[in-house]
C-alpha atoms as a PDB file:
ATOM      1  CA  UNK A   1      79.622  34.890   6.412  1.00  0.00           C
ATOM      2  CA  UNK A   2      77.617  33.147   3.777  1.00  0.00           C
ATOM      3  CA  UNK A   3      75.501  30.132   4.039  1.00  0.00           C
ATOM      4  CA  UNK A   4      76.087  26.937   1.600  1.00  0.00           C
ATOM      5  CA  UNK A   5      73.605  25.065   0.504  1.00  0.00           C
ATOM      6  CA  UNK A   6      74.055  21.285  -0.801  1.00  0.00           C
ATOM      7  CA  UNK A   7      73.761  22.514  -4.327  1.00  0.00           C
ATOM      8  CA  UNK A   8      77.068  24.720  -3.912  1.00  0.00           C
ATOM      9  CA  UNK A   9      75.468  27.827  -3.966  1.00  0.00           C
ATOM     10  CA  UNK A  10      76.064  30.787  -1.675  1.00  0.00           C
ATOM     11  CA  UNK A  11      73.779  32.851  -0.433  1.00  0.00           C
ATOM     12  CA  UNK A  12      75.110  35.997   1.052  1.00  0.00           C
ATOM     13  CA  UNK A  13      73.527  37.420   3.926  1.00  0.00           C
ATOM     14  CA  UNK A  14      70.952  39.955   2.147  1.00  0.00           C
ATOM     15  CA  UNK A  15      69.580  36.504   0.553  1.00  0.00           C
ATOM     16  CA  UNK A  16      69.915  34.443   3.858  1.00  0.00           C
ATOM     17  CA  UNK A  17      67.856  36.897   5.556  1.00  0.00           C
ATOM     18  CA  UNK A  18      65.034  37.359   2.839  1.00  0.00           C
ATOM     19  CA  UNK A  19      64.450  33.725   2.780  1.00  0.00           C
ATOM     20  CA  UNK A  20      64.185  33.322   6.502  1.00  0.00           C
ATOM     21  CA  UNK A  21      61.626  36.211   6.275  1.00  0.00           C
ATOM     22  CA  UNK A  22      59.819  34.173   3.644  1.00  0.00           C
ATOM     23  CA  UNK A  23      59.856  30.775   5.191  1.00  0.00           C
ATOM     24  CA  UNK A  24      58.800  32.348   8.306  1.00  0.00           C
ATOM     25  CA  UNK A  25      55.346  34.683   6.221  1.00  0.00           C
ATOM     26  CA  UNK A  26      54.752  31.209   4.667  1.00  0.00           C
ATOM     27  CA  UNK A  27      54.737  29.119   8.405  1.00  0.00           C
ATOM     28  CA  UNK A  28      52.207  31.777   9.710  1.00  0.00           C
ATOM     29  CA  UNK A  29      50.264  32.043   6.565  1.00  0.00           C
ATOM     30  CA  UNK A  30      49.987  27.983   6.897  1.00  0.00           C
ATOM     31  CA  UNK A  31      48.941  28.331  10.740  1.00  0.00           C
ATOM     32  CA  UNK A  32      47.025  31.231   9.868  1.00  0.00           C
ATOM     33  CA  UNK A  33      44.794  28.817   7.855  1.00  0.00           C
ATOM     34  CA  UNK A  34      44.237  25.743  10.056  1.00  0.00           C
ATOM     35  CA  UNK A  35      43.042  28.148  12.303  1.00  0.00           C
ATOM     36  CA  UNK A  36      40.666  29.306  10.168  1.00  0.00           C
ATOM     37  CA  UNK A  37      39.727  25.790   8.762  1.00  0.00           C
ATOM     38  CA  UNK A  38      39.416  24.850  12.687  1.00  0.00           C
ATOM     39  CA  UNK A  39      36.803  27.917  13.619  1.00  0.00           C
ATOM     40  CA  UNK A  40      35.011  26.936  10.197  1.00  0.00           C
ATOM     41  CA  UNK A  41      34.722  23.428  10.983  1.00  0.00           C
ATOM     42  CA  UNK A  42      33.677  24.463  14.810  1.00  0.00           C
ATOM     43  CA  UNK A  43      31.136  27.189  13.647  1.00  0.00           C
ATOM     44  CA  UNK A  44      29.691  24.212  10.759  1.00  0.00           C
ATOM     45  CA  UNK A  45      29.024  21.770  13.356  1.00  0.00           C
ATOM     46  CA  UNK A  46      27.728  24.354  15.887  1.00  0.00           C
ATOM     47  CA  UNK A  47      29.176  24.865  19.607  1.00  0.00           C
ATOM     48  CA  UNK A  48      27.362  22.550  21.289  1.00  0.00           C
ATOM     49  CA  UNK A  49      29.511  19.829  19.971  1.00  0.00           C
ATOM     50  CA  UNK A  50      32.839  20.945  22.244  1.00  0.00           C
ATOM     51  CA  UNK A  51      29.737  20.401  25.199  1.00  0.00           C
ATOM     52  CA  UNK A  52      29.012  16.820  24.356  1.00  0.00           C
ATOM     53  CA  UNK A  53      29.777  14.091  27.218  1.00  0.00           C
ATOM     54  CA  UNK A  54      32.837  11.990  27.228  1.00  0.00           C
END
């Protein structure tokens, strides 16, 4: 089975399944970094601001 795209190409299933395996290395290489940004941010403006009163 192949998959359409609008364009009116075909991709058979070797290239259907190499693009899902990129699209999915790209979604955890994007969470992968806010995570990152998050722990730099946290670490920048020190612990003791997750402790501050509501």
């Amino acid at each position: 089975m192949t998959e359409q795209n609008n364009d009116g190409i075909k991709l058979t299933p070797e290239q259907a399944k190499a693009r899902r395996a990129r699209n999915i290395a790209l979604g955890l290489c994007i969470a992968g970094l806010c995570v990152l940004f998050f722990a730099v941010t946290i670490v920048r403006l020190g612990g003791a601001v997750l402790q501050r009163p509501m």
